[in-house]
C-alpha atoms as a PDB file:
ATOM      1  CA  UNK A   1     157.512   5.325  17.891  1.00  0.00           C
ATOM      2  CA  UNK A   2     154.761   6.738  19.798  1.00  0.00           C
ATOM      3  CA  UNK A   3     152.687   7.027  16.623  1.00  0.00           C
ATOM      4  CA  UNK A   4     153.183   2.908  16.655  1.00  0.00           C
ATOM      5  CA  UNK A   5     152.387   2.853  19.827  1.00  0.00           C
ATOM      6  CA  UNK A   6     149.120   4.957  19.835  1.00  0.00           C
ATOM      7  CA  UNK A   7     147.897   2.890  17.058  1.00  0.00           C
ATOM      8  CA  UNK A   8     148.646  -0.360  18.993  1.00  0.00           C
ATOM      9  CA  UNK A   9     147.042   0.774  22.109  1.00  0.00           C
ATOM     10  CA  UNK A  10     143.694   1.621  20.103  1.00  0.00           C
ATOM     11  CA  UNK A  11     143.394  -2.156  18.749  1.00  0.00           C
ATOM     12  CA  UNK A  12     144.435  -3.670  21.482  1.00  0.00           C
ATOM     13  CA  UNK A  13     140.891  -3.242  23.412  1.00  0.00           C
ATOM     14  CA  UNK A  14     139.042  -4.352  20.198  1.00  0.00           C
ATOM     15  CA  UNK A  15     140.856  -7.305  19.344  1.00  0.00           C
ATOM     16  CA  UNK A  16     140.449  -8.499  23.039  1.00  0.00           C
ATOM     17  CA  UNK A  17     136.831  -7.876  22.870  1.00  0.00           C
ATOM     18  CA  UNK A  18     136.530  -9.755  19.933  1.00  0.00           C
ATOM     19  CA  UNK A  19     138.890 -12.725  20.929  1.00  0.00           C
ATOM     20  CA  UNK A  20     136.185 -12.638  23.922  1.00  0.00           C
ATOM     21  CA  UNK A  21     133.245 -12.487  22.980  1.00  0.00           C
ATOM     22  CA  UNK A  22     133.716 -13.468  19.728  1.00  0.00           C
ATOM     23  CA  UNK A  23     136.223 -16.385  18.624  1.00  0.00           C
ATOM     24  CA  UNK A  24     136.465 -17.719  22.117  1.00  0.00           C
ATOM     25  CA  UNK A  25     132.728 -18.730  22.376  1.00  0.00           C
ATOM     26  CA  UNK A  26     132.285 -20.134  18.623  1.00  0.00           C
ATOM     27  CA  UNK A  27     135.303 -22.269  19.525  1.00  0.00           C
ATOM     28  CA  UNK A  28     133.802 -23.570  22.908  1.00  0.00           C
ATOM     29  CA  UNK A  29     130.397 -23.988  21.145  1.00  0.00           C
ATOM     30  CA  UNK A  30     132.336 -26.042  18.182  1.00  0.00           C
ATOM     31  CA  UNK A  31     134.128 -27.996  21.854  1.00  0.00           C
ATOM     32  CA  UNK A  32     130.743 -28.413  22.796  1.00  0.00           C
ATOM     33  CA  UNK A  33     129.077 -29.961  19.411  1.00  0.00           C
ATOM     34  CA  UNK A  34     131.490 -33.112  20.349  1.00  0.00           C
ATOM     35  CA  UNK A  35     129.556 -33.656  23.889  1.00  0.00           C
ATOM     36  CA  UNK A  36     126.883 -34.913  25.571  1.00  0.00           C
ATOM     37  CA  UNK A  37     126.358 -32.602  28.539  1.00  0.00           C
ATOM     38  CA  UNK A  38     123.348 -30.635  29.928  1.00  0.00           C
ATOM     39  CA  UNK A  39     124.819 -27.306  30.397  1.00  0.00           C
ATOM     40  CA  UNK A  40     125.126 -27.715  34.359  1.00  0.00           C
ATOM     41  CA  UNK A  41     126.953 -31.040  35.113  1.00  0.00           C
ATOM     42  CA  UNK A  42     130.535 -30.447  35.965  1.00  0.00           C
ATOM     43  CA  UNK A  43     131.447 -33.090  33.684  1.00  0.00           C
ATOM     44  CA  UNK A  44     131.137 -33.405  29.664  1.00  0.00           C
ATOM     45  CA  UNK A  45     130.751 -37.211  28.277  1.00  0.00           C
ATOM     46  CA  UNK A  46     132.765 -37.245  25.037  1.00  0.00           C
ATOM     47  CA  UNK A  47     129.918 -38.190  22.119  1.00  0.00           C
ATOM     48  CA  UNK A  48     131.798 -38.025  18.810  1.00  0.00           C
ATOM     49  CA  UNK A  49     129.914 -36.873  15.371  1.00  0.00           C
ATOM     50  CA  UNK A  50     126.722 -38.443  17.103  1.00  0.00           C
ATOM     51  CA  UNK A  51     125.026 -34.929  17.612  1.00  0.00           C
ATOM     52  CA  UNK A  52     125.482 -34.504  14.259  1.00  0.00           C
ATOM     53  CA  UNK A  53     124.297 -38.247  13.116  1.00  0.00           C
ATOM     54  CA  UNK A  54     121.276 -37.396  15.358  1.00  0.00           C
ATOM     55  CA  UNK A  55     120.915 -33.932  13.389  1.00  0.00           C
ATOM     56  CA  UNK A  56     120.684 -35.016   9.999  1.00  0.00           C
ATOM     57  CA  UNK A  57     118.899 -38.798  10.946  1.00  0.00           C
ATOM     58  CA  UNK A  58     116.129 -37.374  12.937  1.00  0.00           C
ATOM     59  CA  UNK A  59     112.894 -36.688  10.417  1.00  0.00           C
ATOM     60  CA  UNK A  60     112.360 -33.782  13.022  1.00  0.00           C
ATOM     61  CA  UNK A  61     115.629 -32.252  12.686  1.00  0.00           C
ATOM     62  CA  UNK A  62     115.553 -32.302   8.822  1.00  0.00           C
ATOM     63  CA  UNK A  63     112.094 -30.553   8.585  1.00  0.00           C
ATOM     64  CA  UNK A  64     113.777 -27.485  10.694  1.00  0.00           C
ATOM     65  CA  UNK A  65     116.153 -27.425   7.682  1.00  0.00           C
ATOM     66  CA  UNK A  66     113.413 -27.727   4.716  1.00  0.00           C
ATOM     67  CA  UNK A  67     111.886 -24.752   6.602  1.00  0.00           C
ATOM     68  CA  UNK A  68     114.486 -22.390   6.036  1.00  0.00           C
ATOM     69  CA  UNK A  69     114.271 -23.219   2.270  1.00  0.00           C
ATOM     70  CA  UNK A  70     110.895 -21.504   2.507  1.00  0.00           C
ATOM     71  CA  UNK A  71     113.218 -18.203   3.748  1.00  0.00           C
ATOM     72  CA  UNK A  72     115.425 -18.403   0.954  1.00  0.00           C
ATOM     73  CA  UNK A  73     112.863 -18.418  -1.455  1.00  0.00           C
ATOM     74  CA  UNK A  74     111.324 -15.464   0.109  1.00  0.00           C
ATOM     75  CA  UNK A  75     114.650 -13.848   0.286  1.00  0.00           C
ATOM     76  CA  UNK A  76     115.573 -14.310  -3.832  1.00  0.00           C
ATOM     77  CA  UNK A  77     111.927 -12.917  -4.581  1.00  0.00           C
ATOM     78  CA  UNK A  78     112.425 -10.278  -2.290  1.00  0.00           C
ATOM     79  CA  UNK A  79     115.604  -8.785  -3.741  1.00  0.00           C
ATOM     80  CA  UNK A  80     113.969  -9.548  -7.207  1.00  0.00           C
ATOM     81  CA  UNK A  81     110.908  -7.294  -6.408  1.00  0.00           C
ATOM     82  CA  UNK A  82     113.151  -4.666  -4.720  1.00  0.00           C
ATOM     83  CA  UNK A  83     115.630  -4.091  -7.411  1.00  0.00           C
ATOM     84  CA  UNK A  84     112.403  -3.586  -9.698  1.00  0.00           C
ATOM     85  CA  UNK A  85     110.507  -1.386  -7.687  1.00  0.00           C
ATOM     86  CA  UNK A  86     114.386   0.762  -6.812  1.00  0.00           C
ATOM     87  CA  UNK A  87     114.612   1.013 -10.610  1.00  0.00           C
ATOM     88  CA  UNK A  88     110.794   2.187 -11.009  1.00  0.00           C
ATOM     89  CA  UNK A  89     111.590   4.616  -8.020  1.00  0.00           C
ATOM     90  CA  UNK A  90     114.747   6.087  -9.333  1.00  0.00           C
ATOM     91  CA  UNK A  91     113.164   7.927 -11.852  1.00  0.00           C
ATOM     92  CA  UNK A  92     111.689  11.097 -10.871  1.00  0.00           C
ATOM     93  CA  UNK A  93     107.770  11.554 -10.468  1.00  0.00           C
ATOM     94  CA  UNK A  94     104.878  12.750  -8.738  1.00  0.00           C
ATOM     95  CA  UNK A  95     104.715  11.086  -5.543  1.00  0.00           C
ATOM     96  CA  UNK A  96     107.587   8.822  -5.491  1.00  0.00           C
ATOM     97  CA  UNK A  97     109.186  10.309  -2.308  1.00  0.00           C
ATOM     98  CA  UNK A  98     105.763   9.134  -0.713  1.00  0.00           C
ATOM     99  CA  UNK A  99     105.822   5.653  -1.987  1.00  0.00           C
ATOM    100  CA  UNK A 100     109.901   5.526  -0.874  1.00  0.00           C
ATOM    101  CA  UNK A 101     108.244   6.097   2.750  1.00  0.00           C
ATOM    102  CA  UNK A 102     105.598   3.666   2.697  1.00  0.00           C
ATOM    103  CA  UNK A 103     108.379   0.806   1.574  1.00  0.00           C
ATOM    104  CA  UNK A 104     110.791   1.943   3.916  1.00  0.00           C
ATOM    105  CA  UNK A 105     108.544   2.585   6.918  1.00  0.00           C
ATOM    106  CA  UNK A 106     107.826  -1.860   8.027  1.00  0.00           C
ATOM    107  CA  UNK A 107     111.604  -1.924   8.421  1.00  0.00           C
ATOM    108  CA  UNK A 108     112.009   0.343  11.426  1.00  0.00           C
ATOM    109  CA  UNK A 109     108.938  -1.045  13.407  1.00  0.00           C
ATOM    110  CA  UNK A 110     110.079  -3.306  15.906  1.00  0.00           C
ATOM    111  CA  UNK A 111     110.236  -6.911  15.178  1.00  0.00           C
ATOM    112  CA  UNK A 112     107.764  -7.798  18.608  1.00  0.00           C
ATOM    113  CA  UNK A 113     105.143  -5.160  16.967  1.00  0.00           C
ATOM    114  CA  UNK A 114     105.435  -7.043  13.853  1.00  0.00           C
ATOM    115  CA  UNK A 115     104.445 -10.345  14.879  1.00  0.00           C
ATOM    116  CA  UNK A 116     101.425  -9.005  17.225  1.00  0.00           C
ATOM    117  CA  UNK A 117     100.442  -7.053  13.980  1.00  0.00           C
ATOM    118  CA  UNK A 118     100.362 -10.394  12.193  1.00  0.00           C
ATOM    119  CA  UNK A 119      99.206 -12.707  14.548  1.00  0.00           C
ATOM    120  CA  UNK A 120      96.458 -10.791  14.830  1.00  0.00           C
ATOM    121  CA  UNK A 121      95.580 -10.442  10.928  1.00  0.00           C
ATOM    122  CA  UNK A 122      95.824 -14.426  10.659  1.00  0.00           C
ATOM    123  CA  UNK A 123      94.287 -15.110  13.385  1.00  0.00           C
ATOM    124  CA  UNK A 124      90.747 -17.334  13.592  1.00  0.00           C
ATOM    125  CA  UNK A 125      88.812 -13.954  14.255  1.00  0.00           C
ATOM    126  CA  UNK A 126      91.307 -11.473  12.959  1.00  0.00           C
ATOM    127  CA  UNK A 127      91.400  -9.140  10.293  1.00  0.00           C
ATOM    128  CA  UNK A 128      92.194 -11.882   7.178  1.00  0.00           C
ATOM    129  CA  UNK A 129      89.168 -14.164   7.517  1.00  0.00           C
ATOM    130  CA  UNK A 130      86.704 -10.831   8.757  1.00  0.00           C
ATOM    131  CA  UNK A 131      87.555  -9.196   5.290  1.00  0.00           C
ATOM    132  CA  UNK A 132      86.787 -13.205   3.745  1.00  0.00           C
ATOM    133  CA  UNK A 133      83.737 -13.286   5.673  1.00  0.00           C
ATOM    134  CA  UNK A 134      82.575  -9.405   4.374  1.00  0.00           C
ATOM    135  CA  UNK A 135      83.508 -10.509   0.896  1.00  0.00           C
ATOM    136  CA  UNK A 136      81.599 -13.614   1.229  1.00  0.00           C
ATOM    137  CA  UNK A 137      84.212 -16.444   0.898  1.00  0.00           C
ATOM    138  CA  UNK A 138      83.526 -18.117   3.956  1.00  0.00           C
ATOM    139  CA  UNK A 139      84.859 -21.415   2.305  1.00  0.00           C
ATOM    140  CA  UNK A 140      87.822 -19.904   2.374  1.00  0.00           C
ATOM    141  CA  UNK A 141      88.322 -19.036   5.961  1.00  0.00           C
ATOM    142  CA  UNK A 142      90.845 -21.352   7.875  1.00  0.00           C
ATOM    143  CA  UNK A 143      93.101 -21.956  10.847  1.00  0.00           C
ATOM    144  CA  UNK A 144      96.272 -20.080   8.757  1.00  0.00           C
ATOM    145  CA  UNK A 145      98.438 -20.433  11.637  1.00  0.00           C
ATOM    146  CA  UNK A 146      98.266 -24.512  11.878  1.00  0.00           C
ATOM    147  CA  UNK A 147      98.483 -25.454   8.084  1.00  0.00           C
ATOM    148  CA  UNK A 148     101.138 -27.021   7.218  1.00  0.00           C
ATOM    149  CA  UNK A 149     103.350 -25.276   4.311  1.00  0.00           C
ATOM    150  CA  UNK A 150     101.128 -22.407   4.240  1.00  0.00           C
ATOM    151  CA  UNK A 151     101.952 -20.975   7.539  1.00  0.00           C
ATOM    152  CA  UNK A 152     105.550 -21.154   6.811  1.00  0.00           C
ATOM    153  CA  UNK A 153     104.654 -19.202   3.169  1.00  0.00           C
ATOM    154  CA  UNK A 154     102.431 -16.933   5.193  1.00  0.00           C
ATOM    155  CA  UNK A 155     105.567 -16.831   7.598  1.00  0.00           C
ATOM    156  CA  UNK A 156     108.094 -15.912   4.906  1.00  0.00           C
ATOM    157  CA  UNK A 157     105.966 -13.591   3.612  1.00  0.00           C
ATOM    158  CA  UNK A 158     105.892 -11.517   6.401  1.00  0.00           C
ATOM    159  CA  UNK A 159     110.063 -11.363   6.343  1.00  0.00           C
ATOM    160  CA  UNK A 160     109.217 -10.216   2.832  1.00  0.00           C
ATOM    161  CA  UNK A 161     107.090  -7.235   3.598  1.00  0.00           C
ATOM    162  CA  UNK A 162     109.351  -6.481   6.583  1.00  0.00           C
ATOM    163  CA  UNK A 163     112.878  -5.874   5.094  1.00  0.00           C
ATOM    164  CA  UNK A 164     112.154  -5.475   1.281  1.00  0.00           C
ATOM    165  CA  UNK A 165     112.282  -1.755   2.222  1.00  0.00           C
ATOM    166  CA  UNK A 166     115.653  -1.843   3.282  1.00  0.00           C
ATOM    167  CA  UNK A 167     116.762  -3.404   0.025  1.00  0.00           C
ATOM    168  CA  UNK A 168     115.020  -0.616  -2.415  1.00  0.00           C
ATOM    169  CA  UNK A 169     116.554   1.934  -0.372  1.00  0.00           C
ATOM    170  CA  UNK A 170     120.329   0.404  -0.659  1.00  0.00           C
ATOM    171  CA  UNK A 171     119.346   0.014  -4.676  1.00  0.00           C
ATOM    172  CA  UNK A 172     117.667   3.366  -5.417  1.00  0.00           C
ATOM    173  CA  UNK A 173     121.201   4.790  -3.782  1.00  0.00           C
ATOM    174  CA  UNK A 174     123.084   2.397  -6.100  1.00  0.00           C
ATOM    175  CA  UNK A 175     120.982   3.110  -9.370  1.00  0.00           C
ATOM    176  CA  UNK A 176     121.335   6.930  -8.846  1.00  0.00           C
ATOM    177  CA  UNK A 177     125.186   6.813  -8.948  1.00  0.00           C
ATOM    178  CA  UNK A 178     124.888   5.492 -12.421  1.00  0.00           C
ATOM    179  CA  UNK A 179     126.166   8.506 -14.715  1.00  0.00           C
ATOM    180  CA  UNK A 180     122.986   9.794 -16.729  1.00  0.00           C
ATOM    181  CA  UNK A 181     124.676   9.788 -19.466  1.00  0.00           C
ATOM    182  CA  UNK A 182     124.728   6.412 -19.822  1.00  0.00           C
ATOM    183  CA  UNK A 183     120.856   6.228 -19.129  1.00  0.00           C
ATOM    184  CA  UNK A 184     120.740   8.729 -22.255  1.00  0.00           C
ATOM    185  CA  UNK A 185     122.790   6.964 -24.650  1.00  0.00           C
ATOM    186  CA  UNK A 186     120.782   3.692 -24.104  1.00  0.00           C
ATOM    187  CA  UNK A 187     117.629   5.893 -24.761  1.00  0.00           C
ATOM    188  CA  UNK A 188     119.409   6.746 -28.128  1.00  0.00           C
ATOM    189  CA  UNK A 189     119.654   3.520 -28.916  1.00  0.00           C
ATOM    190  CA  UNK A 190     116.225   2.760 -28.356  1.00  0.00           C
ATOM    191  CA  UNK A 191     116.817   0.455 -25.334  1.00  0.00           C
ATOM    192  CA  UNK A 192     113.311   0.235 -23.278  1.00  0.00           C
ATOM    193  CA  UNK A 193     113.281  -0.112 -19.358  1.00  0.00           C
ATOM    194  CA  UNK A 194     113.287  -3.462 -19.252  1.00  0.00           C
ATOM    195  CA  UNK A 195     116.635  -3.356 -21.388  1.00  0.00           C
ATOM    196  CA  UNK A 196     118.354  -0.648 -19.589  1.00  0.00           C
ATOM    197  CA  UNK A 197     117.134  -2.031 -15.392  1.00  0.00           C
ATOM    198  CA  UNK A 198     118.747  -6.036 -17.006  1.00  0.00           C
ATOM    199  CA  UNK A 199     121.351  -4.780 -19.273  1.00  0.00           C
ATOM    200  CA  UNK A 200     122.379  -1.309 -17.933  1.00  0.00           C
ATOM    201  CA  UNK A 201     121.768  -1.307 -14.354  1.00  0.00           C
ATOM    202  CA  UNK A 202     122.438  -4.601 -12.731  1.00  0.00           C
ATOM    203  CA  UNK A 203     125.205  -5.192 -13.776  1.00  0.00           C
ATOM    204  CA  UNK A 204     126.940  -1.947 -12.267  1.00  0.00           C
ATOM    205  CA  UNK A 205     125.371  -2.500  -8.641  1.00  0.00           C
ATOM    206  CA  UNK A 206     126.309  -6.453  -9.307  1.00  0.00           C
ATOM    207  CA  UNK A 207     128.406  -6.009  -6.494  1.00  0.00           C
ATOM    208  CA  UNK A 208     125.904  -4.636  -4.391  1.00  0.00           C
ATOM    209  CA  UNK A 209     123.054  -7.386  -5.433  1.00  0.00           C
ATOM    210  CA  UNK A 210     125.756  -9.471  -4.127  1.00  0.00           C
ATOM    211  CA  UNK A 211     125.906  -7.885  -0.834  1.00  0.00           C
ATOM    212  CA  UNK A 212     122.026  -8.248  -0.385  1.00  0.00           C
ATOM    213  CA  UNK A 213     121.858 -11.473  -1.336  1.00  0.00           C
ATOM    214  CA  UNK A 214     124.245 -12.344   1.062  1.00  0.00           C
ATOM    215  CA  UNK A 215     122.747 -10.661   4.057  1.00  0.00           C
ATOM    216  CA  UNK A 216     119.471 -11.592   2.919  1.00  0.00           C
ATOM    217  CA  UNK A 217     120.556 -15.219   2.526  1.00  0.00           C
ATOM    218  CA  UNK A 218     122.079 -15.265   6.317  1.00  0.00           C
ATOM    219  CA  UNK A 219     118.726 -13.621   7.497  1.00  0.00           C
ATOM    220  CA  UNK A 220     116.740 -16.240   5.906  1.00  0.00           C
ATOM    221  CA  UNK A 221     118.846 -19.028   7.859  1.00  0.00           C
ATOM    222  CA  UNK A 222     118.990 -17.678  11.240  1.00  0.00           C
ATOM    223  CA  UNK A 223     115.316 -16.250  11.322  1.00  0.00           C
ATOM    224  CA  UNK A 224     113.792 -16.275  14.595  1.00  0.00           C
ATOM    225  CA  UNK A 225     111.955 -13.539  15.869  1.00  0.00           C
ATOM    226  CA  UNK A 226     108.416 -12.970  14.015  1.00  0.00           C
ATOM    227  CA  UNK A 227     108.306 -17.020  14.017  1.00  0.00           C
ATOM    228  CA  UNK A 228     109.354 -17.520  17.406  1.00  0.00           C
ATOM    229  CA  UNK A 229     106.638 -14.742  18.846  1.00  0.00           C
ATOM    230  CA  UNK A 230     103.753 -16.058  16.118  1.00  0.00           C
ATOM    231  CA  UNK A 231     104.184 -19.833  16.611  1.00  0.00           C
ATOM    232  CA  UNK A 232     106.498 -20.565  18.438  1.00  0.00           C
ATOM    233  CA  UNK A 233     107.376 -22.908  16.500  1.00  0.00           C
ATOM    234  CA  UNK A 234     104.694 -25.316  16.768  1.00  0.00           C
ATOM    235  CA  UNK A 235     102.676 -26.418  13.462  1.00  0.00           C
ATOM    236  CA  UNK A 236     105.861 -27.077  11.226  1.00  0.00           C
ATOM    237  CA  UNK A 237     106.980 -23.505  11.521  1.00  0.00           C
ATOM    238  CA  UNK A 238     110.343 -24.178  13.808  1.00  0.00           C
ATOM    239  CA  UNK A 239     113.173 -22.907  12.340  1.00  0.00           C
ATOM    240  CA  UNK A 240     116.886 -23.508  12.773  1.00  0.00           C
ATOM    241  CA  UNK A 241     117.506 -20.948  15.413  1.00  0.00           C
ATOM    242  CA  UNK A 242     114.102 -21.812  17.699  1.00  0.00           C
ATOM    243  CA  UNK A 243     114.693 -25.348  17.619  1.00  0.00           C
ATOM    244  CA  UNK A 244     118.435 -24.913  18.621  1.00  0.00           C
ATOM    245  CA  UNK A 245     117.021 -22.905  21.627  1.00  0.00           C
ATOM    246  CA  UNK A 246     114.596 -25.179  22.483  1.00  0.00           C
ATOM    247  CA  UNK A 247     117.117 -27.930  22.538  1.00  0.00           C
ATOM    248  CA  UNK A 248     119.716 -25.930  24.333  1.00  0.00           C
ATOM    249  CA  UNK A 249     117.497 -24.321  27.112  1.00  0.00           C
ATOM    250  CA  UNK A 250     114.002 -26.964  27.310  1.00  0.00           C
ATOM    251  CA  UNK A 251     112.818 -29.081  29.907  1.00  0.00           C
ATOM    252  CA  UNK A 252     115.498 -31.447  28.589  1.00  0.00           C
ATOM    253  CA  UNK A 253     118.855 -29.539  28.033  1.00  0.00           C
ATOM    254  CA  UNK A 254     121.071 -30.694  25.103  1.00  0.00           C
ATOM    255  CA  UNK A 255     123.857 -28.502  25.327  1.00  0.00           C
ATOM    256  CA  UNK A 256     126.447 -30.778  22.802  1.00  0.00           C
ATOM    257  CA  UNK A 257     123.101 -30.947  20.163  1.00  0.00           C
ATOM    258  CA  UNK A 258     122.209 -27.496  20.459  1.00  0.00           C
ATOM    259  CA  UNK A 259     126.019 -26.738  19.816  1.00  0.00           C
ATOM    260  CA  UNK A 260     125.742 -28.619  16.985  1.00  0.00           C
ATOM    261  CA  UNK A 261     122.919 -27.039  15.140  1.00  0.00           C
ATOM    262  CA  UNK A 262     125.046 -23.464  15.670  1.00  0.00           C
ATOM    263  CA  UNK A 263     127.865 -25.307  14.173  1.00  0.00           C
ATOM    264  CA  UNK A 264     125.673 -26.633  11.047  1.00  0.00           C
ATOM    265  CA  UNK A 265     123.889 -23.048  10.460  1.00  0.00           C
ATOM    266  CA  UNK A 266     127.705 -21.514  10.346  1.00  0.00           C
ATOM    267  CA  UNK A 267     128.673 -23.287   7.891  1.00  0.00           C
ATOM    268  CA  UNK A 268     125.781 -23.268   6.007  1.00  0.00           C
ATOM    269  CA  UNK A 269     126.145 -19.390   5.811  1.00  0.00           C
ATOM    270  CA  UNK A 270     129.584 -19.873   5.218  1.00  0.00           C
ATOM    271  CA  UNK A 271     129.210 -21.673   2.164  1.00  0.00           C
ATOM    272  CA  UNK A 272     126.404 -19.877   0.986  1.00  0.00           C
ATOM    273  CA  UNK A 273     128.763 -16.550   1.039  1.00  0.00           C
ATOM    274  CA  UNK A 274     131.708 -18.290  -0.843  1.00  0.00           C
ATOM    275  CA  UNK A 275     129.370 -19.760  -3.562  1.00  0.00           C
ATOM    276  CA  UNK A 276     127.969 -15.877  -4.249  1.00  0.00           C
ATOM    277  CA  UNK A 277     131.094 -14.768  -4.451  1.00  0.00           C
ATOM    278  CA  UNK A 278     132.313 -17.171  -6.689  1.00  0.00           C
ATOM    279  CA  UNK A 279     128.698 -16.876  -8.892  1.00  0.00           C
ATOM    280  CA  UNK A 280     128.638 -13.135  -8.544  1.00  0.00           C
ATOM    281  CA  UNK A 281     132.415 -11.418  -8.810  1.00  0.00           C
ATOM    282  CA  UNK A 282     133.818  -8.617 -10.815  1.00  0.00           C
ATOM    283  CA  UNK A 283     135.335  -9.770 -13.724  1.00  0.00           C
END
């Protein structure tokens, strides 16, 4: 009995905490997404599914969501390049400690230092078009920051070089639990790299590629930060989480809209999880 009641006493705090500050508020913002109401007015005017009419009518609010599909791109090539470079780092050689460090190191800068760092590189006078203009190619030397579609590559990019660290690190860890033995007897076979990373290896950290893809897949939705302290958004670069801010706190507040742009990038994650783990489950 008091064993029960120990163990009860222990979740109680946590599940109240959660309830709080967890399901309570994604239940008032879903309350919300059915309003029209400024955030301060003591009254809410019912609107209906209009937010949401307005959030997938509005040429504005549908170029937020093409954005992101510049994210998930970056996000599939990133994983792609990391479980190469884990597999190429697995095996032991001179110096390969070293190059673990320099892949690993962008991920524990901090995200405001990041987007200083880059704003300055892409800059009009920054380090991108000075190395241009020292290697001659002054045609090439832009604005990078206000093209359309190449800012939000350049953007992506930058999320690229940022957490593909992270992702070698989780697959080196993952490749290394792999009995050698199995790595020999493909050897015997004659299976080359390429044959053992595709044919060998991915498919026993298929669970963990799974994993990644999902966090990487939510990151690439809800990115904010290095956009947010680059751009600001401006130029075609909003994404789903600025644009919900700047609904939600501008000069014009739109709590019930803002609400429902949360709701849309839930579900969006939602169903992006359940679809990898129907594509990518253990048989």
């Amino acid at each position: 009995m008091q064993k029960i009641i120990l163990i009860i006493a222990f979740l109680v705090v946590p599940l109240f905490l959660l309830l709080l500050f967890t399901y309570l508020p994604a239940f008032n913002m879903i309350r919300y997404s059915f309003y029209r109401w400024d955030g301060t007015s003591p009254e809410m005017t019912w609107f209906g599914w209009k937010n949401y009419e307005i959030l997938f009518r509005n040429p504005q609010y549908l170029t937020v969501m093409a954005n992101a599909l510049y994210y998930l791109a970056a996000s599939f090539l990133q994983l792609f390049l990391a479980l190469v470079i884990a597999f190429i780092l697995s095996f032991k050689f001179r110096g390969s400690n070293f190059f673990k460090g320099v892949f690993f190191f962008p991920y524990l800068l901090n995200g405001v230092a990041v987007a200083l760092m880059f704003l300055f590189f892409f800059e009009p006078k920054g380090t991108l078009n000075t190395i241009l203009r020292f290697l001659g190619a002054d045609s090439a030397i832009t604005l990078w920051l206000i093209k359309p579609k190449v800012n939000n590559i350049l953007l992506a990019s930058i999320s690229i070089w940022r957490y593909i660290g992270f992702n070698i690190v989780i697959f080196i860890a993952s490749i290394q639990s792999i009995s050698p033995e199995i790595y020999e007897a493909a050897e015997v076979d004659g299976a080359n790299r390429s044959q053992i990373l595709w044919r060998i290896v991915f498919p026993n950290i298929k669970m963990i590629v799974a994993l990644n893809l999902i966090l990487a897949v939510k990151g690439a939705i809800s990115v904010f930060e290095v956009p947010f302290l680059i751009t600001g958004g401006d130029w075609g670069t909003s994404t789903f989480v600025i644009k919900a801010l700047n609904i939600t706190f501008g000069a014009n507040p739109q709590y019930g809209l803002g609400s429902a742009f949360a709701v849309v990038l839930l579900v969006m994650i939602l169903v992006i999880s359940g679809l990898q783990k129907l594509l990518i489950r253990e048989e």
